[in-house]
Protein backbone atom coordinates (compact mmCIF):
# COMPACT_ATOMS: atom_id res chain seq x y z
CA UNK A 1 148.88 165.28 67.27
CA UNK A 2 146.90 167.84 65.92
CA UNK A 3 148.40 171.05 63.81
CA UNK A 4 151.79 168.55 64.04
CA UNK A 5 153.29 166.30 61.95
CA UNK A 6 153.03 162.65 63.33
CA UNK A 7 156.10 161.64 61.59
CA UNK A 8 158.26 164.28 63.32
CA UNK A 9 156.34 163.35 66.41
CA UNK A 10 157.79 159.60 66.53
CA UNK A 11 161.06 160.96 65.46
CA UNK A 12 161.46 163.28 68.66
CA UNK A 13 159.82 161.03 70.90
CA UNK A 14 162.29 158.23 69.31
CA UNK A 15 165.16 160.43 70.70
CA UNK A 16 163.62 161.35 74.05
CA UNK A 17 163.54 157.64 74.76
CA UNK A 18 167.35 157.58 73.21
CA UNK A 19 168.21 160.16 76.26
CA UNK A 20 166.60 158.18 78.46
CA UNK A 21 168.43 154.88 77.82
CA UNK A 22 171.56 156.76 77.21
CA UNK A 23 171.18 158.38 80.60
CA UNK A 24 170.67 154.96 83.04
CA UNK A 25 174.23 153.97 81.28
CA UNK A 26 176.22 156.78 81.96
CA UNK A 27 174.54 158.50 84.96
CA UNK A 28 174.31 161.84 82.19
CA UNK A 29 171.14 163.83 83.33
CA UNK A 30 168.29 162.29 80.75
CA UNK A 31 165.13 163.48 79.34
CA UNK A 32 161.81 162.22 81.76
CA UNK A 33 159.53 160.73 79.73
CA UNK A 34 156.74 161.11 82.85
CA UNK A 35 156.48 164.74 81.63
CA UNK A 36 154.62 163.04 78.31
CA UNK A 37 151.45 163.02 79.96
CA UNK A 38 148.97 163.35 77.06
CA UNK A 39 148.98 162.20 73.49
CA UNK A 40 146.70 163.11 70.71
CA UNK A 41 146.44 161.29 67.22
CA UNK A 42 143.86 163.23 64.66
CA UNK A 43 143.44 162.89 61.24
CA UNK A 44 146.59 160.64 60.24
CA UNK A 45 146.94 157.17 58.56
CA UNK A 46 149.91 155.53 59.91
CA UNK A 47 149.60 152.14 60.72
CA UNK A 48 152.78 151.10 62.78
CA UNK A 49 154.13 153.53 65.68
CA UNK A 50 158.23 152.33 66.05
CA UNK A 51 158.35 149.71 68.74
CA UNK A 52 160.65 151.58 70.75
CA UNK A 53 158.02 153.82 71.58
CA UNK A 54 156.20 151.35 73.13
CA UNK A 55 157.07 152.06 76.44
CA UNK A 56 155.66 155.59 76.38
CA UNK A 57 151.96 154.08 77.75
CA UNK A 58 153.40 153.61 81.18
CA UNK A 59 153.58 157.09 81.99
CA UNK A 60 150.70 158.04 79.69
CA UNK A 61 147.47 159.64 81.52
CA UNK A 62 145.26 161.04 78.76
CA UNK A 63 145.53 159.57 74.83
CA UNK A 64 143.08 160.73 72.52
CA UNK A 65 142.91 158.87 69.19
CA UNK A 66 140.63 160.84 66.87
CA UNK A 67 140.37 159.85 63.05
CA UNK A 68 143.12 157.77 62.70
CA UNK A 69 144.19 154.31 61.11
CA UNK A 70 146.67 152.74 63.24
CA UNK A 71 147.15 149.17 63.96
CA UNK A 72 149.29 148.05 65.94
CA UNK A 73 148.56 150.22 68.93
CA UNK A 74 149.87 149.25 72.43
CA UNK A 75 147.41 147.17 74.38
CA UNK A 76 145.14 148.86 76.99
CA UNK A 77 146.66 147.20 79.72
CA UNK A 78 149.54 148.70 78.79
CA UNK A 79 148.21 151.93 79.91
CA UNK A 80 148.64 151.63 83.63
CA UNK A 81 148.33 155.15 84.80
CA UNK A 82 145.48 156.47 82.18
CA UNK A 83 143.13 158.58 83.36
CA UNK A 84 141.41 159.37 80.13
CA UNK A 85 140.38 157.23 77.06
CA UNK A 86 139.16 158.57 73.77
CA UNK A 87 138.99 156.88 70.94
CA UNK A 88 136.29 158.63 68.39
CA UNK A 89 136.21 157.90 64.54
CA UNK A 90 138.61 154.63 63.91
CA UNK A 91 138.88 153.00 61.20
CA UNK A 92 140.30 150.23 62.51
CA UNK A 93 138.72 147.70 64.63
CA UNK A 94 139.60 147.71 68.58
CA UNK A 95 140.63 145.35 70.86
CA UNK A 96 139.42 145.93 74.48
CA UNK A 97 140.94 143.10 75.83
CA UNK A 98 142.23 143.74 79.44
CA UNK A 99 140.38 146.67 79.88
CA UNK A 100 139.71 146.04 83.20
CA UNK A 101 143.28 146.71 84.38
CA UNK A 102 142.87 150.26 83.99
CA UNK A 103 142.31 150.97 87.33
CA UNK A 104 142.80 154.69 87.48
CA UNK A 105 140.53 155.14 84.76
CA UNK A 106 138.23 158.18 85.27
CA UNK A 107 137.06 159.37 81.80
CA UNK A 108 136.09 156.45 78.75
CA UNK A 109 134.97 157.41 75.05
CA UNK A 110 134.71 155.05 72.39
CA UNK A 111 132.80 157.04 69.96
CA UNK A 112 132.24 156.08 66.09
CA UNK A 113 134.49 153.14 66.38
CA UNK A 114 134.12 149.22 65.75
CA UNK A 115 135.06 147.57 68.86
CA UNK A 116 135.31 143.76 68.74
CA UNK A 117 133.93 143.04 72.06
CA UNK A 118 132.45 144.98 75.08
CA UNK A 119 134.23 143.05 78.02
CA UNK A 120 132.25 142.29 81.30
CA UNK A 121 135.65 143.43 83.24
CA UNK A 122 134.36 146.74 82.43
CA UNK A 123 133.01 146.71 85.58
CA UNK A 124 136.22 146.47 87.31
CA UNK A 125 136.60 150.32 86.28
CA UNK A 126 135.85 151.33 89.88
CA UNK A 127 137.02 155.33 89.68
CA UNK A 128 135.16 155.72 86.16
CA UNK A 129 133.27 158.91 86.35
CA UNK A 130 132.34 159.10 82.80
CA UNK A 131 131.36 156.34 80.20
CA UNK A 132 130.05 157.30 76.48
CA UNK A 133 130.15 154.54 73.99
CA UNK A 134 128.15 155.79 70.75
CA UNK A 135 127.84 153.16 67.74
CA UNK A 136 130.42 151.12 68.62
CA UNK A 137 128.81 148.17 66.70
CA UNK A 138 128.06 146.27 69.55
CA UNK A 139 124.23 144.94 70.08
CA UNK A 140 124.73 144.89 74.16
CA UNK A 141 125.79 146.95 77.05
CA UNK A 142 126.47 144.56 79.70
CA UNK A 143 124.88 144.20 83.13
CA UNK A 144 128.50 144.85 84.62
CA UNK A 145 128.26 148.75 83.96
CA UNK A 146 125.55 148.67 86.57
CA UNK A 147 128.00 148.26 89.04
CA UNK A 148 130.36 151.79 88.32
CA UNK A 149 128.23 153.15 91.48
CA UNK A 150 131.13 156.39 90.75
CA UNK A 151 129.76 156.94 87.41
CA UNK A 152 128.35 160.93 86.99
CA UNK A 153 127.90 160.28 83.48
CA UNK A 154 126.58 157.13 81.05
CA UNK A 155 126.05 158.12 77.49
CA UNK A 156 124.97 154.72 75.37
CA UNK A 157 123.76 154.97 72.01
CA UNK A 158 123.55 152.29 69.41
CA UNK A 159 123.09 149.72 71.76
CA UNK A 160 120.22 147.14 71.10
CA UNK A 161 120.41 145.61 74.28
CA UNK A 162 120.55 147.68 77.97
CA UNK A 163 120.35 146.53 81.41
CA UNK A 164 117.65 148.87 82.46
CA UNK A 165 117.07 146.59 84.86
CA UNK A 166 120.17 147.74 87.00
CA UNK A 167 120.64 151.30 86.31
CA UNK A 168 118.73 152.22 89.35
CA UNK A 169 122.11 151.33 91.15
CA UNK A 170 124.03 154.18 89.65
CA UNK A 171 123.19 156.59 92.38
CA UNK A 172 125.94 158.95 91.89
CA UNK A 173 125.09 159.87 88.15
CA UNK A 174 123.77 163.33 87.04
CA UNK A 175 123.78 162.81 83.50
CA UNK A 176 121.86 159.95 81.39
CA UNK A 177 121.73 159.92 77.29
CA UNK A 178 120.21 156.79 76.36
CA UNK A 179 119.23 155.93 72.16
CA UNK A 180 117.96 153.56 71.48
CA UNK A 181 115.93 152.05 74.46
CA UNK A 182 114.38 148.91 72.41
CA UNK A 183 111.34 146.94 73.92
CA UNK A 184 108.35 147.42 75.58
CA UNK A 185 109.57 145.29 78.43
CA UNK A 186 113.13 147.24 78.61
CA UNK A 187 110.38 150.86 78.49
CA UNK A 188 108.83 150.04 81.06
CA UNK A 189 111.51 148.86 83.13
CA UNK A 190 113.64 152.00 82.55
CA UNK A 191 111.02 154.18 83.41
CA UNK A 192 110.72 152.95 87.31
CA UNK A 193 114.23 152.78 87.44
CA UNK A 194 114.81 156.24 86.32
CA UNK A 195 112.97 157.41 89.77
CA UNK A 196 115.92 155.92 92.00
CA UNK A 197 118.69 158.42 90.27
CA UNK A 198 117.49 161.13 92.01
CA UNK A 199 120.61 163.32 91.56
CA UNK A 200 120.40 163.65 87.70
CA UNK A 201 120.83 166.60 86.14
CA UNK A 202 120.09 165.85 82.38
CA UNK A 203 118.20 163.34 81.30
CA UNK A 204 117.75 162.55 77.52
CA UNK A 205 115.99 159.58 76.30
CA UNK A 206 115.09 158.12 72.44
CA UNK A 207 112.30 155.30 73.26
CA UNK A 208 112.00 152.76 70.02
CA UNK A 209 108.44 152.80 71.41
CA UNK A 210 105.48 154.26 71.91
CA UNK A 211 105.17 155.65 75.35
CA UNK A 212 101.43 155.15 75.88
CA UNK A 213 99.64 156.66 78.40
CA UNK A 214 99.76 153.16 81.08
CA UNK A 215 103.66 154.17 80.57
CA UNK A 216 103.23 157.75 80.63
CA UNK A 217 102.05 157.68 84.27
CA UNK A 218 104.96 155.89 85.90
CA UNK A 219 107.67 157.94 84.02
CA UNK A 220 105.88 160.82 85.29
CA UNK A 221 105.85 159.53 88.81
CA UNK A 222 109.88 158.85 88.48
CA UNK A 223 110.16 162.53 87.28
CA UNK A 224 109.09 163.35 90.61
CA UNK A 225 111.67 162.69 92.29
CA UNK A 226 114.65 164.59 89.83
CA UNK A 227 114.59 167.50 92.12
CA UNK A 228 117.85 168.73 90.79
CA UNK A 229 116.80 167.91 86.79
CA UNK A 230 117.92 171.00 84.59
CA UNK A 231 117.58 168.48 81.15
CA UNK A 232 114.83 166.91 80.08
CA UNK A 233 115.26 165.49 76.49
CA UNK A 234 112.33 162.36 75.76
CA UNK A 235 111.76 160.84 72.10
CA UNK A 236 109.47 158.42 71.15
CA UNK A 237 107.49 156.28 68.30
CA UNK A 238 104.53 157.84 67.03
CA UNK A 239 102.07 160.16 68.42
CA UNK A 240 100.84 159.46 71.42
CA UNK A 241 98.16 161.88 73.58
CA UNK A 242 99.81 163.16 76.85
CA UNK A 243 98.50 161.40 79.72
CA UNK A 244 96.62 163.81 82.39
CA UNK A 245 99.34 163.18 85.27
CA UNK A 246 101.54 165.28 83.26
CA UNK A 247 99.75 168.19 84.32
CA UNK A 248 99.97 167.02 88.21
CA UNK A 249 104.22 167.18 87.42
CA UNK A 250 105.83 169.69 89.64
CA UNK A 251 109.15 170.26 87.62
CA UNK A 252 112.37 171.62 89.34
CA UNK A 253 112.55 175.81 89.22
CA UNK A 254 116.01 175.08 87.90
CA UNK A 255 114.97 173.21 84.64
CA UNK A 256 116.44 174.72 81.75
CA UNK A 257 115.27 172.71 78.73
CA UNK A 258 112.73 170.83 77.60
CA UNK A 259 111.98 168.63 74.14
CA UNK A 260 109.37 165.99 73.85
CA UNK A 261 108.83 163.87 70.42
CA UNK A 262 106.38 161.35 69.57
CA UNK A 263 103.81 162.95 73.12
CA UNK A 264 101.59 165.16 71.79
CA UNK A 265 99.63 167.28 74.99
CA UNK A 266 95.69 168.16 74.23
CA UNK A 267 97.25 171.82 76.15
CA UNK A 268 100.37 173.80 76.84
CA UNK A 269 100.89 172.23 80.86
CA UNK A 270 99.69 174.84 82.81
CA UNK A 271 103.54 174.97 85.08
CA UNK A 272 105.35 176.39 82.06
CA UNK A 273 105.12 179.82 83.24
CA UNK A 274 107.68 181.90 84.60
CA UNK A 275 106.91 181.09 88.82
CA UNK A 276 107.41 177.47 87.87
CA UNK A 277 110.00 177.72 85.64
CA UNK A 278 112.41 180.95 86.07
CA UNK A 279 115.38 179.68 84.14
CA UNK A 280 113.99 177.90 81.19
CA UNK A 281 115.45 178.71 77.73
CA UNK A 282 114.79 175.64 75.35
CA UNK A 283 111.33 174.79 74.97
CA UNK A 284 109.90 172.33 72.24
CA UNK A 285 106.58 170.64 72.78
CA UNK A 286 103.76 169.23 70.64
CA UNK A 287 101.04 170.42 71.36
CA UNK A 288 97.12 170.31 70.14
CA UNK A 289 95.84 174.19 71.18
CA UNK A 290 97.50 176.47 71.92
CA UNK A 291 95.06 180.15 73.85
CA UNK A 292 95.94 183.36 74.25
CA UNK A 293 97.05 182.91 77.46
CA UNK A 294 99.55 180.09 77.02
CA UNK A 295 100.70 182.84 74.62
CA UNK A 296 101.33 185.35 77.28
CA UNK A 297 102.57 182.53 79.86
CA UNK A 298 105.36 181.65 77.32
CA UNK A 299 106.10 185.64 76.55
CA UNK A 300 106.88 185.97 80.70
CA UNK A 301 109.83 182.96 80.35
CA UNK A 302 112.71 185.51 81.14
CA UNK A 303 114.92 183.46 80.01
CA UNK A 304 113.40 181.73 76.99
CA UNK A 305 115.89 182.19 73.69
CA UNK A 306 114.54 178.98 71.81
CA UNK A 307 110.85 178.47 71.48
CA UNK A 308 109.68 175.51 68.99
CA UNK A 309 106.13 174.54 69.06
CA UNK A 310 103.72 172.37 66.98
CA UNK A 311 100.19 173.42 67.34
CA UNK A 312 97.12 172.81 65.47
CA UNK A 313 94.94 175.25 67.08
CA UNK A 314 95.92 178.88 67.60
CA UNK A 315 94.16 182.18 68.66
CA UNK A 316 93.60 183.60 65.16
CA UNK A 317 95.19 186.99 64.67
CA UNK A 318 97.33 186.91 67.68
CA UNK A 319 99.52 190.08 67.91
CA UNK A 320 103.03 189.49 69.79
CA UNK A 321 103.45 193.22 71.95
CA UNK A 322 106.55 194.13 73.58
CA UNK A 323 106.44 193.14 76.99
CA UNK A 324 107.71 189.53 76.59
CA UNK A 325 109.92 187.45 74.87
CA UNK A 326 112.95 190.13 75.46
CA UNK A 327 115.47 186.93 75.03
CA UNK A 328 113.97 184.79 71.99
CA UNK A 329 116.41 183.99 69.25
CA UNK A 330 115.10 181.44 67.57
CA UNK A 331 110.85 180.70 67.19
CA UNK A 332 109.42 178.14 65.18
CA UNK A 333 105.43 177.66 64.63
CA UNK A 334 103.21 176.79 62.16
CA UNK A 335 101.33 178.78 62.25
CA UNK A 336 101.29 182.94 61.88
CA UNK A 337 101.42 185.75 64.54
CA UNK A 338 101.41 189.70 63.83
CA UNK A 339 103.97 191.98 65.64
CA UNK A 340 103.75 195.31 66.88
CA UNK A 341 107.03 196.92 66.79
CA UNK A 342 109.80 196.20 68.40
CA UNK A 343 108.39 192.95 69.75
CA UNK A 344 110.74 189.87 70.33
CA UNK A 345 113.50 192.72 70.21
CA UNK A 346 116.61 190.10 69.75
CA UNK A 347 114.43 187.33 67.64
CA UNK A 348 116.92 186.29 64.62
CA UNK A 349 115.53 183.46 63.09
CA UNK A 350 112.02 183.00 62.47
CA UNK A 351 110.08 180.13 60.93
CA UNK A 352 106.06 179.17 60.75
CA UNK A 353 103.40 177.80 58.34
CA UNK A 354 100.91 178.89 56.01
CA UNK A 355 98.43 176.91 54.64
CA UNK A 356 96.97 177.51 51.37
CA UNK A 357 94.09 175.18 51.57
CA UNK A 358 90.83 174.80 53.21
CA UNK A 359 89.77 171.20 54.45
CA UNK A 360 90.74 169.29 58.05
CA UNK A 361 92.57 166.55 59.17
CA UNK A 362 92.98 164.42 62.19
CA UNK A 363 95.64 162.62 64.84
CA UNK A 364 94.11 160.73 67.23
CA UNK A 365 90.69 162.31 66.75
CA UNK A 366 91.76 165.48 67.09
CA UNK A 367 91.17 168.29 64.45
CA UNK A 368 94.05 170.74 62.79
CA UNK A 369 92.15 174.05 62.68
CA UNK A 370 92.57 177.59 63.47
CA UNK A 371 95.79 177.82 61.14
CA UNK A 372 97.15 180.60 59.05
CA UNK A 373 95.37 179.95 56.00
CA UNK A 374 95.54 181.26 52.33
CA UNK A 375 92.41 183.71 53.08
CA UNK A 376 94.35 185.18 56.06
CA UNK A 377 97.43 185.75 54.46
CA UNK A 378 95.89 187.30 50.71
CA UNK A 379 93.09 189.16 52.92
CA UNK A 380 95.63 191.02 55.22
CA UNK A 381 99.29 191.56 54.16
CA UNK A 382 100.80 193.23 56.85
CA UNK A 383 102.91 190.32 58.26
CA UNK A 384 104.37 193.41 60.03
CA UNK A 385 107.35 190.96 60.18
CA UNK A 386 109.54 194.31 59.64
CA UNK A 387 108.66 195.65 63.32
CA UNK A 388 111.23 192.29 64.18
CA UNK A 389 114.25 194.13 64.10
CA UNK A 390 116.95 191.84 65.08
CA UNK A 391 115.45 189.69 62.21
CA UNK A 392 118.23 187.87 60.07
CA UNK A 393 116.30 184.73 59.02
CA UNK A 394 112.90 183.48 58.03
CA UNK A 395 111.42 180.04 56.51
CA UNK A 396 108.03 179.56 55.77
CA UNK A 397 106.74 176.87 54.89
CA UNK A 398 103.11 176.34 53.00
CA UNK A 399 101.54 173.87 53.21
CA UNK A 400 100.01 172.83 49.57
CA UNK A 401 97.65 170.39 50.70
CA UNK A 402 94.18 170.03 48.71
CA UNK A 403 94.98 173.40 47.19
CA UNK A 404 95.30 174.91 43.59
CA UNK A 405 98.55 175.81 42.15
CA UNK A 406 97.12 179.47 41.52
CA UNK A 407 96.25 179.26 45.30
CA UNK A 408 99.71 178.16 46.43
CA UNK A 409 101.48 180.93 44.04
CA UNK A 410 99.74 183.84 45.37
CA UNK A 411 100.88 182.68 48.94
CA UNK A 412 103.84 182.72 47.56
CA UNK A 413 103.80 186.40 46.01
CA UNK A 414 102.06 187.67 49.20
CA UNK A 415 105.08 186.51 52.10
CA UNK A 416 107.64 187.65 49.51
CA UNK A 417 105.97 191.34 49.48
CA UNK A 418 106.16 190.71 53.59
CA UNK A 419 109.62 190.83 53.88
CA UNK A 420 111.18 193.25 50.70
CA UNK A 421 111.15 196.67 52.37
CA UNK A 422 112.41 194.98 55.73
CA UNK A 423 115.39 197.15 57.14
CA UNK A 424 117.96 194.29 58.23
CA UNK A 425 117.18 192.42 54.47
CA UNK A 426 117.14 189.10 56.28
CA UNK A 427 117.48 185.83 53.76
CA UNK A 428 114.19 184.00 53.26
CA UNK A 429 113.44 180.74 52.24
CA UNK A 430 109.96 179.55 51.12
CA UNK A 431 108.90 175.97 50.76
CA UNK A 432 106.73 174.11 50.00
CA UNK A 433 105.14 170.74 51.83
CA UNK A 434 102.78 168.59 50.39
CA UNK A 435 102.99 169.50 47.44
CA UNK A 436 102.40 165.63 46.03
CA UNK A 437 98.89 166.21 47.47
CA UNK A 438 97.85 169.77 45.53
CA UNK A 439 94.69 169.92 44.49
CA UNK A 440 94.31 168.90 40.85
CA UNK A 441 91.06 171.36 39.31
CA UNK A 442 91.02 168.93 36.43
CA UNK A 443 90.42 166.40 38.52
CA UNK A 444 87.32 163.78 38.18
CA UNK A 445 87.45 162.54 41.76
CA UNK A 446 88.94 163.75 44.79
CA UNK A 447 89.06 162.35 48.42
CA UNK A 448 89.31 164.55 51.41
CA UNK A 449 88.73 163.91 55.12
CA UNK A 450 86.56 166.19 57.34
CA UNK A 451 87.03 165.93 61.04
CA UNK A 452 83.33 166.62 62.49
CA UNK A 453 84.50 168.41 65.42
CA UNK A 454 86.15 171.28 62.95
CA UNK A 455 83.07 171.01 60.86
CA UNK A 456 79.98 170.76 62.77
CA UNK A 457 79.72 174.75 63.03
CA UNK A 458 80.77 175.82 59.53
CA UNK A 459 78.13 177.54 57.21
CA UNK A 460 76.59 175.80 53.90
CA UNK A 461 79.60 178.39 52.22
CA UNK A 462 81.98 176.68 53.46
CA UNK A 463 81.17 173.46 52.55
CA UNK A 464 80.33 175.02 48.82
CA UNK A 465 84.04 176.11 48.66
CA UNK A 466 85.38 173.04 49.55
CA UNK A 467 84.25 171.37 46.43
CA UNK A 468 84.44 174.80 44.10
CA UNK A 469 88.26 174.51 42.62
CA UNK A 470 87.15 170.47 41.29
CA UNK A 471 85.64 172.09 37.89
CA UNK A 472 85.36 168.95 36.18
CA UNK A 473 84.52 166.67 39.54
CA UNK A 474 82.36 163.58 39.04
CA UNK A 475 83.21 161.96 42.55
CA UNK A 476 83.62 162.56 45.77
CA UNK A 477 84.68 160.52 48.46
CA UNK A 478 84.72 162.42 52.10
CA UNK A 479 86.07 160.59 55.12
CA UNK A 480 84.32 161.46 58.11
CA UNK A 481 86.12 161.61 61.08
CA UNK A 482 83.74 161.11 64.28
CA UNK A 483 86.00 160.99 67.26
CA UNK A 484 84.81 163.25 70.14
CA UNK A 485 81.34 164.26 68.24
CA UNK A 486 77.98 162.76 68.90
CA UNK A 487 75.48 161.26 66.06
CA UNK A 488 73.62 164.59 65.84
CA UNK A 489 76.86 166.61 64.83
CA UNK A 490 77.96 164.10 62.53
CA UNK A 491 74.05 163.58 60.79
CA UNK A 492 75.08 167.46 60.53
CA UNK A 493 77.81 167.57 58.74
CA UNK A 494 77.01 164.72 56.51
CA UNK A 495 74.03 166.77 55.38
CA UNK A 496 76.41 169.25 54.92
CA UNK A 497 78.31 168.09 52.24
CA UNK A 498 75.33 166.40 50.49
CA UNK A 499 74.32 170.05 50.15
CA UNK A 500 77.48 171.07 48.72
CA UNK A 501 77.66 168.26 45.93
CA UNK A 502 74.13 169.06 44.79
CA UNK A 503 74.69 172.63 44.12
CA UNK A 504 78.11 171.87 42.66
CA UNK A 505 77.64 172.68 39.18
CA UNK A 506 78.38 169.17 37.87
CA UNK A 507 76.17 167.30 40.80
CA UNK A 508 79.14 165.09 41.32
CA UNK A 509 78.15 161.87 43.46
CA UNK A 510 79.43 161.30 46.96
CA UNK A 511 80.55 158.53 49.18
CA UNK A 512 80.17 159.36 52.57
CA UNK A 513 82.99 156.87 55.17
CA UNK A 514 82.81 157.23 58.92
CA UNK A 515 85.70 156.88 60.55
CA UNK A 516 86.86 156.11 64.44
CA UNK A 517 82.92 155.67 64.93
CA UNK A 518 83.98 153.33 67.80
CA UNK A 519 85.34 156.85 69.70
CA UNK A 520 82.10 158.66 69.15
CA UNK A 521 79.98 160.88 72.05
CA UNK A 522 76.75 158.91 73.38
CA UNK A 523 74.66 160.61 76.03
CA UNK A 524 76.30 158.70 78.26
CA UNK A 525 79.58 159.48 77.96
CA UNK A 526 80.14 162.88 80.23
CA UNK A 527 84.12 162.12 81.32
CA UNK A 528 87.57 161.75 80.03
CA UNK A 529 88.99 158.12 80.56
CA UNK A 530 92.64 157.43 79.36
């Protein structure tokens, strides 16, 4: 019991049962043990409970066994009248042996625990309202949960093995957590079958694969029929692009939070926008551009206090007013905005990237750009991060890549000034990410990849600079990344660079790699096919 000592707990318990006995031989008014309706065991190592105690599980309706070591437990059948089950943290392994019996079992947590077997008389549990079982060491959630049609609630994580299959027979539930869902097959399975619960509430999902775009389209469809979703938690492998029907989704006015991992969208869907989505709070979305008017869309959420989103193309020099955002707490970017004062008037924690290096990269063809960079931030130090007033927090992190130490320190020096003379002192915390992948100046060969589609419109200067810190360069090896451009753009920016290594001052040669070639432009090509 917790805040109690579990030794004078047996002892007093020992005598209440003494009463009782004592009591059916003499006719003397006794103690009722029926008024010991709930028992809970935290943080204590006993392994035996006195056998006289034993009896105590027929009156029993809610134990919770939290931490603890013992052994020789009474079995579960035991437990006629329990209504609730909770066994989280054990150290010891348990036996679920005659589970089934528990007829009047509404609420079951095994949480944390090593169970030896997960009985198919489960499914006997016909009032069950609520079933978690996280890491329980088991490989398999049998089919015969698919028949608790009472269930509200199924929480299953750990579990190599679901019946996906069957889930679309647990009509009454309004909450699903599901990690790990292993398998293509078992994917796309779950994904149909998600459309027949049409009274959830929360959904929240960890795929072990990737949810392309041919499985993208039928989860979509399922999600239209959650009219009464408030949840909507997805993860998945990798980095896949969003799938057009997304934008087609018509999501309840009553969702209240939404996270997506491992779906990156080309935009911000054009329904998250206060008409569509009044009560939303929690938003966190990949994302590969973000324009000024997703900007304002998201500044209209009235209810938005937790905004995370990864973008890789921003409106540069964005300036956050005072009109929106009235609720944010807690915004995470990378990249940086200005603020006139008293905008985001009850923001507390604050995070977003710099990057201290000029060059581009790719995912899935399409180009990082439009990101605070090192010029930005040394060129105009007003992060007017001081007009934040409710301000308590702030991590930035800088990205190192392909730039100079000297480059990376001044970045440094520059969001440090930002913050000193703010009036709420808020704690700050710079780091740095790739750092392994700084540019070396003494370097005699670098590599760096160029995504055409960022660099088909740069001027000869920029090319120059991209070679300048390399004083001592001899090599360069430039990996072209054609996805999305046509031969013309690429013969462009190939030219480019050849330009840039001969008025280096050390002519260093150049290798010149084109990569995803198969996803170029050709005159034919005038649509978007998934």
């Amino acid at each position: 019991m917790a805040g109690w000592d579990l030794e004078r707990f047996w002892k007093e318990l020992h005598k209440l049962l003494q009463n009782k006995r004592r009591g059916k031989k003499t006719g003397m008014p006794c103690v009722d043990n029926s008024k010991v309706r709930r028992l809970v065991i935290q943080n204590h190592h006993m392994q035996h409970i006195p056998e006289d105690t034993m009896d105590m599980p027929e009156v029993l309706r809610s134990l919770n066994i939290v931490n603890s070591e013992i052994q020789n437990m009474a079995p579960l059948h035991s437990f006629r009248v329990c209504r609730v089950l909770c066994i989280q943290d054990s150290k010891v392994l348990i036996n679920l042996n005659h589970l089934g019996r528990l007829l009047h079992l509404k609420y079951l947590d095994i949480s944390y625990t090593p169970i030896d077997e997960l009985p198919n008389e489960i499914g006997h549990l016909k009032s069950l309202l609520a079933l978690q079982l996280i890491k329980t060491g088991r490989d398999e959630l049998p089919a015969a949960v698919c028949s608790l049609t009472q269930l509200l609630c199924l929480i299953a994580v750990g579990f190599k093995r679901l019946p996906v299959d069957g889930l679309g027979k647990l009509t009454s539930l309004d909450e699903l957590q599901l990690r790990d869902v292993v398998g293509r097959i078992a994917t796309k399975e779950l994904v149909v079958e998600l459309g027949k619960l049409a009274r959830l509430r929360v959904v929240a999902i960890k795929f072990s694969e990737e949810l392309v775009k041919s499985l993208q389209k039928p989860f979509v469809q399922s999600l239209f029929n959650l009219k009464e979703l408030q949840e909507l938690i997805v993860y998945c492998k990798s980095s896949q692009l969003g799938a057009t029907i997304w934008e087609s989704w018509e999501p309840p006015r009553k969702l209240r939070r939404l996270l997506i991992r491992g779906i990156r969208f080309s935009r911000l869907p054009g329904w998250i926008n206060s008409s569509c989505l009044p009560h939303l709070y929690f938003l966190s979305l990949p994302v590969y551009t973000v324009e000024v008017h997703d900007l304002g869309n998201l500044a209209r959420l009235p209810e938005l206090s937790y905004l995370e989103l990864g973008a890789y193309n921003w409106p540069p020099g964005y300036t956050v007013g005072i009109d929106g955002f009235k609720n944010l707490r807690f915004c995470r970017l990378n990249t940086m905005l200005k603020f006139h004062t008293g905008a985001m008037p009850r923001l507390e924690d604050l995070q977003f990237t710099v990057s201290a290096w000029l060059g581009s990269v790719e995912v899935n063809g399409v180009p990082f750009k439009q990101l605070s960079t090192k010029d930005v931030v040394i060129g105009d130090l007003d992060f007017s991060l001081d007009n934040l007033l409710s301000l308590e927090q702030v991590i930035i992190k800088i990205d190192c890549f392909n730039a100079t130490p000297t480059e990376v320190q001044e970045v440094e020096a520059a969001v440090g000034r930002a913050l000193e003379d703010h009036p709420n002192h808020p704690t700050i915390k710079v780091d740095r990410i790739c750092e392994e992948h700084m540019c070396d100046v003494e370097s005699v060969k670098t590599n760096l990849p160029i995504g055409v589609l960022l660099w088909k419109d740069k001027s000869d200067a920029n090319f120059i600079r991209l070679l300048s810190p390399y004083r001592r360069l001899q090599e360069a090896i430039f990996f072209i990344y054609c996805a999305g451009a046509n031969m013309c753009e690429v013969k462009k920016v190939e030219a480019a660079l050849t330009h840039a290594a001969d008025v280096h001052p050390n002519h260093p040669t150049i290798q010149l790699i084109r990569v995803n070639t198969e996803q170029m432009l050709s005159s034919s090509d005038h649509s978007d096919t998934e």
